[in-house]
C-alpha atoms as a PDB file:
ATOM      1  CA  UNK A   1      26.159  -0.675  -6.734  1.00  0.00           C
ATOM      2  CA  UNK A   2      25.425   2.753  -6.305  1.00  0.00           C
ATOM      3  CA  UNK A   3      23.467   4.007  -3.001  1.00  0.00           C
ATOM      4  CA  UNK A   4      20.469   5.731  -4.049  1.00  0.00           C
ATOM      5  CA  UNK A   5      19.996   9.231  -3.826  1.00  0.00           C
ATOM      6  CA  UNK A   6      17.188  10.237  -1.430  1.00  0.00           C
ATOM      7  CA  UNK A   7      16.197  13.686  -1.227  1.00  0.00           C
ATOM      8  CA  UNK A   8      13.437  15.066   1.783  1.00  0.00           C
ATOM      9  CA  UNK A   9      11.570  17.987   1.234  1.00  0.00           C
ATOM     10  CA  UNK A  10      11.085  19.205   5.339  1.00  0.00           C
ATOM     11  CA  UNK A  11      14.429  17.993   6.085  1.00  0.00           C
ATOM     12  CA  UNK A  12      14.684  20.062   9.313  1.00  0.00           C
ATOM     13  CA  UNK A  13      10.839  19.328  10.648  1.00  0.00           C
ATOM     14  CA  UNK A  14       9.810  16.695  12.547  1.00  0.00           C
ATOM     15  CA  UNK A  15       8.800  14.224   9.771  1.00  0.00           C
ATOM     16  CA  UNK A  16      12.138  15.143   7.924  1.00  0.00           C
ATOM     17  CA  UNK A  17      14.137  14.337  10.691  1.00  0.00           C
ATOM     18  CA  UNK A  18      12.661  11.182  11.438  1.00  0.00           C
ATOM     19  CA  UNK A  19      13.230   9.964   8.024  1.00  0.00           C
ATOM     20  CA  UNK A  20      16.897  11.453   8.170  1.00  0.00           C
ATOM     21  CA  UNK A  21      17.362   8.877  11.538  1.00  0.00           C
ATOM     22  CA  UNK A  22      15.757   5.906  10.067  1.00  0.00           C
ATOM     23  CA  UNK A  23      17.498   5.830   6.951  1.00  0.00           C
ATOM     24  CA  UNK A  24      20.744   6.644   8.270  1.00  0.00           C
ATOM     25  CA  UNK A  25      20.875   3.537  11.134  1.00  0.00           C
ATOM     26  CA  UNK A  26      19.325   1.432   7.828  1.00  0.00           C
ATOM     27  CA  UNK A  27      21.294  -1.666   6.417  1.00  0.00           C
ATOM     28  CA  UNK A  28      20.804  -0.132   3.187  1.00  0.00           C
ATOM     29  CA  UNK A  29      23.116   2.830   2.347  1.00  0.00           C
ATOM     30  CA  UNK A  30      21.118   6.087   1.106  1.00  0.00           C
ATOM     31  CA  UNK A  31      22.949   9.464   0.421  1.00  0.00           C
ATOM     32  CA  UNK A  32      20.724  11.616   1.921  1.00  0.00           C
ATOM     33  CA  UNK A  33      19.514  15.286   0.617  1.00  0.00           C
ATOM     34  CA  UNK A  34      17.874  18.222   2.586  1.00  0.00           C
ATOM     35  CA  UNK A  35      15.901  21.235   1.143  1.00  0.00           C
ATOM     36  CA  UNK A  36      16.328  24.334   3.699  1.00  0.00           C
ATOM     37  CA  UNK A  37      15.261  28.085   3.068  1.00  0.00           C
ATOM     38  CA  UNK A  38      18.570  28.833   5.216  1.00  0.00           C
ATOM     39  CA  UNK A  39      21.507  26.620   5.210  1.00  0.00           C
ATOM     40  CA  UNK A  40      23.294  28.594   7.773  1.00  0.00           C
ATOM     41  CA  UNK A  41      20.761  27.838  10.117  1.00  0.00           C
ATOM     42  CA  UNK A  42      21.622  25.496  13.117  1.00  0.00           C
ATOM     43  CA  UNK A  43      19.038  22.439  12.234  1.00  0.00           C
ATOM     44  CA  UNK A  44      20.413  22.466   8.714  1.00  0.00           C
ATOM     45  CA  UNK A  45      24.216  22.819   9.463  1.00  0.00           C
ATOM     46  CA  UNK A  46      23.544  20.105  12.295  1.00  0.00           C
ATOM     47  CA  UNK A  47      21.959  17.705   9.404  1.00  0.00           C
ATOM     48  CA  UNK A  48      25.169  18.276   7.771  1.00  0.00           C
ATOM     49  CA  UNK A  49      27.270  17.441  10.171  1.00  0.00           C
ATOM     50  CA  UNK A  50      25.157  14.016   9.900  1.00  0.00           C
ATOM     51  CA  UNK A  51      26.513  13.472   6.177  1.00  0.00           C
ATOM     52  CA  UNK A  52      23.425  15.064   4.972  1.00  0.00           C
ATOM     53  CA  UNK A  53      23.791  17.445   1.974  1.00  0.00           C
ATOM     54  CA  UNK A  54      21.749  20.460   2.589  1.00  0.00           C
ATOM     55  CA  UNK A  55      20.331  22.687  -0.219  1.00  0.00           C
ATOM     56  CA  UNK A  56      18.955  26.102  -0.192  1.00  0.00           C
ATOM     57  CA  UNK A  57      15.012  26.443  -1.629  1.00  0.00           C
ATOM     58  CA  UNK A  58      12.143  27.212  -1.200  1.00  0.00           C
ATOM     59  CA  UNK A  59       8.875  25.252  -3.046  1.00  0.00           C
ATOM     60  CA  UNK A  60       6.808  28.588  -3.200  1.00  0.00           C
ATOM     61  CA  UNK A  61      10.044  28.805  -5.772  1.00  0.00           C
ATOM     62  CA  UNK A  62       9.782  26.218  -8.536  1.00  0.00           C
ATOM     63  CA  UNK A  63      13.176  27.382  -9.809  1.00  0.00           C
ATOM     64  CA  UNK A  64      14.896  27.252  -6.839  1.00  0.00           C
ATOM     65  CA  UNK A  65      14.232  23.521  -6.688  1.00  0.00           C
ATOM     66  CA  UNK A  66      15.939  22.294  -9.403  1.00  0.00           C
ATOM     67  CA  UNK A  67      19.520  21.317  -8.139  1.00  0.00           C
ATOM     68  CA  UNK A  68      17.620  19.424  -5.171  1.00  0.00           C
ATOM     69  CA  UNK A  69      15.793  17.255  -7.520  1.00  0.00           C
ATOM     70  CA  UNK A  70      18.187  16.301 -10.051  1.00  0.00           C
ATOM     71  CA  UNK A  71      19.963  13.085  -9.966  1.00  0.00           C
ATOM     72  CA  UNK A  72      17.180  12.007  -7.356  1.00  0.00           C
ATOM     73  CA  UNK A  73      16.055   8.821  -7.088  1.00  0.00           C
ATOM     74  CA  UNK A  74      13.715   9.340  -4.347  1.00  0.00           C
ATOM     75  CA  UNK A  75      12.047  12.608  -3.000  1.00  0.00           C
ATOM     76  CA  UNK A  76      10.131  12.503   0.467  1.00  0.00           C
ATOM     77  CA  UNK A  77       7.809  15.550   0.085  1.00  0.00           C
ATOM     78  CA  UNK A  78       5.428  16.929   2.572  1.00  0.00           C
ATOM     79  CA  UNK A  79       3.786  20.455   3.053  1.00  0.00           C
ATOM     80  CA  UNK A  80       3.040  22.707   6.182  1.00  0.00           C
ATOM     81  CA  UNK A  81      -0.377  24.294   5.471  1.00  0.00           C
ATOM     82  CA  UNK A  82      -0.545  25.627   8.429  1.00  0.00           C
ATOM     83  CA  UNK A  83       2.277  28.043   7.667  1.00  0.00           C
ATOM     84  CA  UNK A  84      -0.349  30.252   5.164  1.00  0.00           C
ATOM     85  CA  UNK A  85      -3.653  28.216   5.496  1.00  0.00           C
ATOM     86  CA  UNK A  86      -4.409  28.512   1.962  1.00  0.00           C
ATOM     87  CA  UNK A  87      -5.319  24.965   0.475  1.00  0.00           C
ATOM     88  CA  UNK A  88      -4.498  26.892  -2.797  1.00  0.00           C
ATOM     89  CA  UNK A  89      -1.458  27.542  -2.072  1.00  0.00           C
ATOM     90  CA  UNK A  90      -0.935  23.857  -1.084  1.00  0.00           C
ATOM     91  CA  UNK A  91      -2.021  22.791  -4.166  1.00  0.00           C
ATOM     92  CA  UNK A  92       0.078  25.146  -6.092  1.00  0.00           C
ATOM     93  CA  UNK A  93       3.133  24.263  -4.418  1.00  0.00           C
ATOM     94  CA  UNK A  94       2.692  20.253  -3.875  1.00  0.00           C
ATOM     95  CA  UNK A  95       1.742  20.599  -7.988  1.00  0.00           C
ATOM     96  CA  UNK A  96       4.944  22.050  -8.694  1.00  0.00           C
ATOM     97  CA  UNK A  97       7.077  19.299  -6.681  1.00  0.00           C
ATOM     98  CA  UNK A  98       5.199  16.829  -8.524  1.00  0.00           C
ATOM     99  CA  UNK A  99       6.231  18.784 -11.886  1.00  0.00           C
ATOM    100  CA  UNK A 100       9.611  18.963 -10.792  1.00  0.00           C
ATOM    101  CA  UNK A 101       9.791  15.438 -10.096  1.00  0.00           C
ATOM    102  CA  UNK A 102       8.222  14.499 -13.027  1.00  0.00           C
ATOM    103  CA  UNK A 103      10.831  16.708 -15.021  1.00  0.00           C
ATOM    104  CA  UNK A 104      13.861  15.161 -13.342  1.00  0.00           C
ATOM    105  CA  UNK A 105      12.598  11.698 -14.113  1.00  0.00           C
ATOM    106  CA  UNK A 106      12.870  10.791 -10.046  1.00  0.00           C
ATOM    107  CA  UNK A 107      11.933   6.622  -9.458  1.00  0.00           C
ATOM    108  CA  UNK A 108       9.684   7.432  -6.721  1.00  0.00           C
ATOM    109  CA  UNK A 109       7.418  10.298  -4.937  1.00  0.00           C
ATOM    110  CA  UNK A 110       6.494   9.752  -1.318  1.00  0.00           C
ATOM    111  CA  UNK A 111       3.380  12.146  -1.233  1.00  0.00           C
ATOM    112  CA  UNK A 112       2.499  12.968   2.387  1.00  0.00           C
ATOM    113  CA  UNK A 113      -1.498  12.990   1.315  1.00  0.00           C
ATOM    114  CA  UNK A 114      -4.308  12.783   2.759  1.00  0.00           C
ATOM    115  CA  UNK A 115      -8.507  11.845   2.112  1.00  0.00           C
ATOM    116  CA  UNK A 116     -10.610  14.144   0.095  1.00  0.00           C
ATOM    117  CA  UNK A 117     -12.514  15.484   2.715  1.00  0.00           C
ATOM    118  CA  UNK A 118     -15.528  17.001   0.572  1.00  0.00           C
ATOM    119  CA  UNK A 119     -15.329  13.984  -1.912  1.00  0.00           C
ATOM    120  CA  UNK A 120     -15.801  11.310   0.709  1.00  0.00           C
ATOM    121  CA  UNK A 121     -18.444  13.030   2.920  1.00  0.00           C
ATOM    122  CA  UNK A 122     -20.207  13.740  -0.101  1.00  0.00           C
ATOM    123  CA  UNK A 123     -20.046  17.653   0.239  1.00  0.00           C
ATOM    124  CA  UNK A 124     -20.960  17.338   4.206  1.00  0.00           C
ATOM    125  CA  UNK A 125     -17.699  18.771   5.360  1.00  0.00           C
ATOM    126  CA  UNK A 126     -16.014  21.109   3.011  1.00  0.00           C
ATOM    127  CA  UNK A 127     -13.571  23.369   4.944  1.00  0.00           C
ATOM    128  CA  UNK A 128     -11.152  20.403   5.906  1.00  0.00           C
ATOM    129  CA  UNK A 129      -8.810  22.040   3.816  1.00  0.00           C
ATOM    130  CA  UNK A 130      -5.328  20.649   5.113  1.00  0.00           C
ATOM    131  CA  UNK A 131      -7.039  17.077   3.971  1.00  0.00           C
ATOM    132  CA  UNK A 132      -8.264  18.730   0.671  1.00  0.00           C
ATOM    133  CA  UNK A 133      -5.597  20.240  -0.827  1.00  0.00           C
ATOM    134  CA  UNK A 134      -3.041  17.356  -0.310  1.00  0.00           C
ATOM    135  CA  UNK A 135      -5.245  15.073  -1.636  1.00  0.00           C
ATOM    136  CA  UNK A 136      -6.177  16.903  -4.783  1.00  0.00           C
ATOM    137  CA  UNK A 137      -1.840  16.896  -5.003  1.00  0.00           C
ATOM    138  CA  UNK A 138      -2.069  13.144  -5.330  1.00  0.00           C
ATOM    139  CA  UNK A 139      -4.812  13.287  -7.973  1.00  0.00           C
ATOM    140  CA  UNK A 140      -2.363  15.473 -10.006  1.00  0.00           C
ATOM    141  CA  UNK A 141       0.348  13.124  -9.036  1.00  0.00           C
ATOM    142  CA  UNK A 142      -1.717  10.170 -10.372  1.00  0.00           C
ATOM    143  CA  UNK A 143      -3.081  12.144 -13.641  1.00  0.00           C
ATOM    144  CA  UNK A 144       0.864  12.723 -15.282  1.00  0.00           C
ATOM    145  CA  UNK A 145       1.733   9.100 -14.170  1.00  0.00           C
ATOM    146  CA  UNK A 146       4.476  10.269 -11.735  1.00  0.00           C
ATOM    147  CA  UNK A 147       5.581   6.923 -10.209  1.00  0.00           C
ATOM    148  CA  UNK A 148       4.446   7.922  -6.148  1.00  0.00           C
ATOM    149  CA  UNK A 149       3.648   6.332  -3.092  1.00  0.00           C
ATOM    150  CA  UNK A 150       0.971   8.243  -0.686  1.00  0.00           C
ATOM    151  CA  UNK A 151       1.938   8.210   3.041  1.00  0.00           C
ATOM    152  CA  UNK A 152      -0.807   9.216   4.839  1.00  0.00           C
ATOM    153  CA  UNK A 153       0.402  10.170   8.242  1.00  0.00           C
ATOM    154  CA  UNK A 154      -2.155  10.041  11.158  1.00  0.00           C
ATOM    155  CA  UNK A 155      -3.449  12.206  13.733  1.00  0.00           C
ATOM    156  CA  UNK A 156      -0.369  13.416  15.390  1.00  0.00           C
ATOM    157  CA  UNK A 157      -0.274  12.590  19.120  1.00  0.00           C
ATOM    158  CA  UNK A 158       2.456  16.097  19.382  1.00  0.00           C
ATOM    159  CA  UNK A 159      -1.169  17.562  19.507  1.00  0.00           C
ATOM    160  CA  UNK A 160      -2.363  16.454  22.205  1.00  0.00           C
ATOM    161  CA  UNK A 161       0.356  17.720  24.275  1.00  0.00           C
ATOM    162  CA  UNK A 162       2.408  20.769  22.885  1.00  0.00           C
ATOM    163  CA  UNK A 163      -0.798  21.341  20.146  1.00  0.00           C
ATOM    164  CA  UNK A 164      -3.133  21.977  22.788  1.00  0.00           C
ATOM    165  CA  UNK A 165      -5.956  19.363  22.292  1.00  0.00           C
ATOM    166  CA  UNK A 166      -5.198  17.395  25.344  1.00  0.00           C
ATOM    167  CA  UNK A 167      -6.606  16.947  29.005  1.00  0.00           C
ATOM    168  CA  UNK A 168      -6.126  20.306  30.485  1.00  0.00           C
ATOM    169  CA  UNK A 169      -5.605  21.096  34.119  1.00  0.00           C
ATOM    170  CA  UNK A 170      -8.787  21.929  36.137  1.00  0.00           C
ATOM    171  CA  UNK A 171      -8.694  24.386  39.071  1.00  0.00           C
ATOM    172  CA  UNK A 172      -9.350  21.163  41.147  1.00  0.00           C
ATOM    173  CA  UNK A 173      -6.182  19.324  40.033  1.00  0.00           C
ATOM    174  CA  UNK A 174      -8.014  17.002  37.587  1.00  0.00           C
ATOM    175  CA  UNK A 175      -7.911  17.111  34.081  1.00  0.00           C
ATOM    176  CA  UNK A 176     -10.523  17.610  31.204  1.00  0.00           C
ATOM    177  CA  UNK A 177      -9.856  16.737  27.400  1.00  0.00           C
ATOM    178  CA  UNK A 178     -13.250  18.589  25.846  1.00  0.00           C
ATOM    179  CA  UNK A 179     -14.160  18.349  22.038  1.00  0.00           C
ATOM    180  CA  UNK A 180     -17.195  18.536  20.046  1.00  0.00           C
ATOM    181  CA  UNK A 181     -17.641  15.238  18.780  1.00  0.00           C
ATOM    182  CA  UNK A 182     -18.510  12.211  20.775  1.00  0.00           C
ATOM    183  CA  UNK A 183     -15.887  10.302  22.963  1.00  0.00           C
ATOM    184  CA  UNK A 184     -16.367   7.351  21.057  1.00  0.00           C
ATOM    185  CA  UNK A 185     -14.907   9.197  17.904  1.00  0.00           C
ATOM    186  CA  UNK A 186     -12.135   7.176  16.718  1.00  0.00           C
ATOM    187  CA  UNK A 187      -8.354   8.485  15.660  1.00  0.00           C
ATOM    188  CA  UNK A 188      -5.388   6.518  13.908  1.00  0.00           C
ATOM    189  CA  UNK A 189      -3.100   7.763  16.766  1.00  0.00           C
ATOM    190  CA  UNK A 190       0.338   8.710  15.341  1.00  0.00           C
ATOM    191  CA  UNK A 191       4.101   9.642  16.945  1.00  0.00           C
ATOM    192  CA  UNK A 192       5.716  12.128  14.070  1.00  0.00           C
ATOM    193  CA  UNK A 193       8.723  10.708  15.136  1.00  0.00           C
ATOM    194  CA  UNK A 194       7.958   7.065  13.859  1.00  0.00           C
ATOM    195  CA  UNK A 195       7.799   8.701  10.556  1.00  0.00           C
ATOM    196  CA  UNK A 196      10.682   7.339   9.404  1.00  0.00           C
ATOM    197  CA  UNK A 197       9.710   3.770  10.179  1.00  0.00           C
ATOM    198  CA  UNK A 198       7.154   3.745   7.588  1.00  0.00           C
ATOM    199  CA  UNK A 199       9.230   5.620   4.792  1.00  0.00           C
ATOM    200  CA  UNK A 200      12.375   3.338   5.472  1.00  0.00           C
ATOM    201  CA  UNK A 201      10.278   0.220   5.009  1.00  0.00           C
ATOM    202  CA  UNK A 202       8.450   1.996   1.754  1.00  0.00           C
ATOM    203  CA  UNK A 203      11.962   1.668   0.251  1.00  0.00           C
ATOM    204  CA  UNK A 204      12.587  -1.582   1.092  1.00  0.00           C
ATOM    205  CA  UNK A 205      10.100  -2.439  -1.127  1.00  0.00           C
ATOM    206  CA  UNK A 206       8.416   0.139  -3.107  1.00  0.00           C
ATOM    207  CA  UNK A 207       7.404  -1.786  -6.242  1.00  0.00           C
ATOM    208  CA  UNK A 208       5.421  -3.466  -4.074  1.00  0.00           C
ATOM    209  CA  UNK A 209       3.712  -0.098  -2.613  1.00  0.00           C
ATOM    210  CA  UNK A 210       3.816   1.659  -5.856  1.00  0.00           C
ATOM    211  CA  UNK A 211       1.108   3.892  -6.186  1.00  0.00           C
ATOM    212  CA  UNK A 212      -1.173   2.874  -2.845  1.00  0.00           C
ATOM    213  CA  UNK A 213      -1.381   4.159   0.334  1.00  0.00           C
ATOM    214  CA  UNK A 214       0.927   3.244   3.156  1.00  0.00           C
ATOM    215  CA  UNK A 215      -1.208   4.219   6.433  1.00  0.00           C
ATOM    216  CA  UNK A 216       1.069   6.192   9.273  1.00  0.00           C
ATOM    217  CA  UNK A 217      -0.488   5.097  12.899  1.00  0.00           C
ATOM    218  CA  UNK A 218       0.019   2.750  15.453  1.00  0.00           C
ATOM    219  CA  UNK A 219      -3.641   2.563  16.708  1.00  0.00           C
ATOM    220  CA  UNK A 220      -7.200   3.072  16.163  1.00  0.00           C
ATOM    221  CA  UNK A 221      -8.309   4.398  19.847  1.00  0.00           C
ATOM    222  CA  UNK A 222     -11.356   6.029  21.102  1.00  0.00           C
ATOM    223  CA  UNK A 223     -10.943   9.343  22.547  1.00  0.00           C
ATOM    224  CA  UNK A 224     -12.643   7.923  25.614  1.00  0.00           C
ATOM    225  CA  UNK A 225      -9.984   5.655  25.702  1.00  0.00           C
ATOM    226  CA  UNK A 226      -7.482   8.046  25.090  1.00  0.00           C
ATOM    227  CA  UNK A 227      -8.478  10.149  28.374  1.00  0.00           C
ATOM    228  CA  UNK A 228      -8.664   6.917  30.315  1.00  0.00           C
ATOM    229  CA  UNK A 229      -5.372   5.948  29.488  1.00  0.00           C
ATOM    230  CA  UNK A 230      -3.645   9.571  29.977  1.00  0.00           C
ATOM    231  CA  UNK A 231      -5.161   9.311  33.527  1.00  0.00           C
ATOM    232  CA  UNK A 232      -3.637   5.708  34.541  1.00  0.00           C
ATOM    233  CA  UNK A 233      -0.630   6.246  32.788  1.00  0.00           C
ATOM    234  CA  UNK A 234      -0.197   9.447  34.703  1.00  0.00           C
ATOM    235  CA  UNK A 235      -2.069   8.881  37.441  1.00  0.00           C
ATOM    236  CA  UNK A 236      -4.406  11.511  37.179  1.00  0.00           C
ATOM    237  CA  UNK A 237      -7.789  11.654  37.652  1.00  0.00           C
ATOM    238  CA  UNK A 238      -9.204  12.605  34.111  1.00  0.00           C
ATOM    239  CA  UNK A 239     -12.381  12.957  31.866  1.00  0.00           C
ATOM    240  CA  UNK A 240     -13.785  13.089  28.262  1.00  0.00           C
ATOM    241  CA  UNK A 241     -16.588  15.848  27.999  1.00  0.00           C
ATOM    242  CA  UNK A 242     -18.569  16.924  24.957  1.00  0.00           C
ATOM    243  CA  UNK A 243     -19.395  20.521  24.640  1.00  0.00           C
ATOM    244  CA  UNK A 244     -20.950  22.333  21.992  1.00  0.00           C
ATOM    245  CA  UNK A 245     -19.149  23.818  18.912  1.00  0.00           C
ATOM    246  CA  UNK A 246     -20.085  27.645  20.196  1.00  0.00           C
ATOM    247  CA  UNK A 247     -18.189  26.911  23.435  1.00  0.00           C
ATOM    248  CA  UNK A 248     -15.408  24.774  21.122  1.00  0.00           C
ATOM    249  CA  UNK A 249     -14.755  27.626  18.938  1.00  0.00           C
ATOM    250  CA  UNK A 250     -14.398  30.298  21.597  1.00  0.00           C
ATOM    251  CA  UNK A 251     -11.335  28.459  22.210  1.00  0.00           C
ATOM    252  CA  UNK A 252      -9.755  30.239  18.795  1.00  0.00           C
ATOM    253  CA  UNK A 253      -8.644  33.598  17.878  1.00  0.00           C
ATOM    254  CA  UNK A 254      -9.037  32.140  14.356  1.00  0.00           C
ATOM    255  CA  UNK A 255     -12.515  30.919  13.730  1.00  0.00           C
ATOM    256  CA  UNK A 256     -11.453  29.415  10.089  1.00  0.00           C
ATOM    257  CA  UNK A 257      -9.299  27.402  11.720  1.00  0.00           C
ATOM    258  CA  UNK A 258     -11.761  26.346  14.743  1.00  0.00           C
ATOM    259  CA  UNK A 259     -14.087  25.375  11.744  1.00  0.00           C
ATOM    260  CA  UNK A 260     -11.193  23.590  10.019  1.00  0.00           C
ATOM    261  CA  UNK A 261     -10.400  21.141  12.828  1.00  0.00           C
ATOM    262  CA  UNK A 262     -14.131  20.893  13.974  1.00  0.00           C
ATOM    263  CA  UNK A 263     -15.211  19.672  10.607  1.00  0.00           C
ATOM    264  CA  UNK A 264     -11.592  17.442  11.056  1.00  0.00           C
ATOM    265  CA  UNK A 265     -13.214  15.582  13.959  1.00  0.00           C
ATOM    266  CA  UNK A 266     -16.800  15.185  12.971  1.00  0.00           C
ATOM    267  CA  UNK A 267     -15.760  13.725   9.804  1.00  0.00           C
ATOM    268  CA  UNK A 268     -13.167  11.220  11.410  1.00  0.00           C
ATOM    269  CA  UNK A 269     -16.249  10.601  13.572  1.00  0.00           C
ATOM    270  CA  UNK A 270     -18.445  10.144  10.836  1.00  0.00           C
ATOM    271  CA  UNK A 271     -16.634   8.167   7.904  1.00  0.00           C
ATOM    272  CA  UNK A 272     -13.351   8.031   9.781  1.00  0.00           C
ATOM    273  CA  UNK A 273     -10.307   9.351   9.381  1.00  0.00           C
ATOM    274  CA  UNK A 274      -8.824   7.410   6.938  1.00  0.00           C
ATOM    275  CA  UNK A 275     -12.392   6.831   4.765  1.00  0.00           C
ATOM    276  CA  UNK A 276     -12.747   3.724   2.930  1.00  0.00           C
ATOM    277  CA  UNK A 277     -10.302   1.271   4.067  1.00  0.00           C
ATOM    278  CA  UNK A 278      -9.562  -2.055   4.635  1.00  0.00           C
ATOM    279  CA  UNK A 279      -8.205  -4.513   7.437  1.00  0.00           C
ATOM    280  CA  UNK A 280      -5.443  -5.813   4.056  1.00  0.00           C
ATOM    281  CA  UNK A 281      -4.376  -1.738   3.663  1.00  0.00           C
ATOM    282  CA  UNK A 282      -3.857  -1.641   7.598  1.00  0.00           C
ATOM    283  CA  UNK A 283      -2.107  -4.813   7.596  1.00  0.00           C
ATOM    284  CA  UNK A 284       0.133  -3.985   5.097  1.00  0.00           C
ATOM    285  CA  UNK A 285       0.816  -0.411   6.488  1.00  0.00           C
ATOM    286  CA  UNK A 286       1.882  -2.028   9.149  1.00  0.00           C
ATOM    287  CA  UNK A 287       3.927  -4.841   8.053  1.00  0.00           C
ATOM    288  CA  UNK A 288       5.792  -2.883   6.039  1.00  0.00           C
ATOM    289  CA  UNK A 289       6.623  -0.560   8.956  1.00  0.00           C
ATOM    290  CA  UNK A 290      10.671  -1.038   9.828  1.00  0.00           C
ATOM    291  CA  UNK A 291      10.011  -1.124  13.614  1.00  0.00           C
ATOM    292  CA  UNK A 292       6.876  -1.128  15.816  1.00  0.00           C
ATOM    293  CA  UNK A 293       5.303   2.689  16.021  1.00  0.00           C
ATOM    294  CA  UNK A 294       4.814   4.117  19.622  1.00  0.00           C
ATOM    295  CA  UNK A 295       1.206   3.886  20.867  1.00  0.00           C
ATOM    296  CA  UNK A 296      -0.589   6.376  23.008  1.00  0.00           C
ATOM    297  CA  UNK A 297      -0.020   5.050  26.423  1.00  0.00           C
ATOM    298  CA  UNK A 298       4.070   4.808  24.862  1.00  0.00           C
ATOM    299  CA  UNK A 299       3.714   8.363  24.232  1.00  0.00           C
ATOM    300  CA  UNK A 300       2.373   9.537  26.950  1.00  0.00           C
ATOM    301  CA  UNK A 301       4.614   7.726  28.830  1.00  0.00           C
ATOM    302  CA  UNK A 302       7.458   9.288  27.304  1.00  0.00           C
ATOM    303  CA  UNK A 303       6.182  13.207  27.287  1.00  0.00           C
ATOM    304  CA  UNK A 304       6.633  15.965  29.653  1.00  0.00           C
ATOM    305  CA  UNK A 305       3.444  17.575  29.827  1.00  0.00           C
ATOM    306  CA  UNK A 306       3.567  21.046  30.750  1.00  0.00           C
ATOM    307  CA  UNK A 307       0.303  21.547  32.681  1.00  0.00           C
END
């Protein structure tokens, strides 16, 4: 039998190489694809030198996709809106993967989605964008019956150390993690480098997962919780304040994208993260999952903070 032909749209970021490690170390034999806008570059050439096949593309360029997708059996696709912070543009470009897809007859789309923002807070928060535009991706995905699964990746611990939402240094040696949203405000904590965890066990099985959501996190945690543990972990002395959204967004050169994450947190805080779910989807996310993803405490554990 023939192994099947799995082809990762982000090949050289975080989440792609993830996947790339996972599926290589799996008992299952995949011959693995990468899309690159520079195949010359060092991440790409060192995927190659991994047995991965590298292709040049962009998916702001429809037409420049096609190679990559034929003879697919599986494509991993996931967009950076943060790279033009137009949920437009997001939309335009995750529609034309899914068209491309669709065209090459590929088995099975792994959508990296996320909730409709606007839809589920019922018109509350509307400028969650990053959440928006994926989502309305796998609505389109869904409409033209393109077999998919939606892997709906959590809130990224990376940002809490090199993002810059973490405890910060005071002047008196302790440390301060400040948002404005309550400290009780829950988040589905997630290491971008489990990624592949989740996607390799999707594949193990993905009649089963066809069209649901497979949930990417290792724990619901307060970020009370989240300070406290930082601090004994490190041994630290640290705190959770609240402050105001004036004193929040002062923070940003870009006030879009201060509004952006604010809204982020008060709707996770609100309606949570993840909206409607159910103990049976977290379960099964979970199960599914080829290896047990890193909590907080793991990853802090594991981080050098640069204070």
């Amino acid at each position: 039998m023939s192994s099947k032909v799995v082809a990762i749209i982000g090949a050289t970021g975080n989440q792609g190489g993830s996947i790339i490690r996972a599926l290589s170390s799996s008992q299952a034999k995949y011959q693995l694809r990468g899309l690159t806008r520079a195949v010359d570059k060092p991440a790409a050439q060192a995927l190659v030198s991994q047995g991965v096949q590298m292709f040049k593309g962009d998916i702001s360029t429809p037409t420049s996709l096609s190679d990559f997708f034929k003879g697919a059996d599986v494509v991993f696709a996931v967009t950076n809106f943060w790279e033009h912070l137009s949920k437009e543009q997001e939309i335009k470009d995750g529609k034309a993967i899914v068209d491309m897809a669709k065209e090459c007859h590929v088995s099975l789309l792994i959508w990296s989605s996320l909730d409709d923002v606007s839809k589920v807070s019922k018109g509350k928060y509307t400028h969650v964008d990053h959440f928006d535009g994926k989502h309305a991706v796998e609505e389109y995905a869904r409409s033209v019956e393109q077999p998919a699964v939606f892997f709906y990746a959590g809130c990224f611990a990376s940002n809490f150390s090199a993002g810059g939402m973490g405890p910060k240094k005071q002047e008196d040696g302790s440390y301060v993690m400040a948002f404005p949203v309550p400290g009780s405000t829950i988040i589905p904590i997630f290491d971008v480098a489990d990624t592949g965890m989740f996607i390799a066990g999707i594949l193990n099985g993905p009649e089963k997962m066809m069209g649901q959501r497979v949930l990417g996190f290792s724990e619901f945690i307060s970020l009370n919780d989240m300070v406290k543990q930082y601090s004994s972990v490190r041994g630290v002395q640290a705190k959770f304040v609240q402050i105001d959204y004036d004193t929040y967004e002062a923070h940003f050169p870009n006030k879009t994208v201060a509004k952006e994450l604010y809204e982020m947190f008060a709707y996770m805080n609100e309606f949570g993260y993840y909206g409607e779910t159910t103990d049976e989807e977290v379960r099964q996310s979970h199960e599914m999952c080829v290896g047990k993803p890193t909590t907080w405490s793991e990853f802090v554990s594991k981080t050098e903070w640069n204070d």
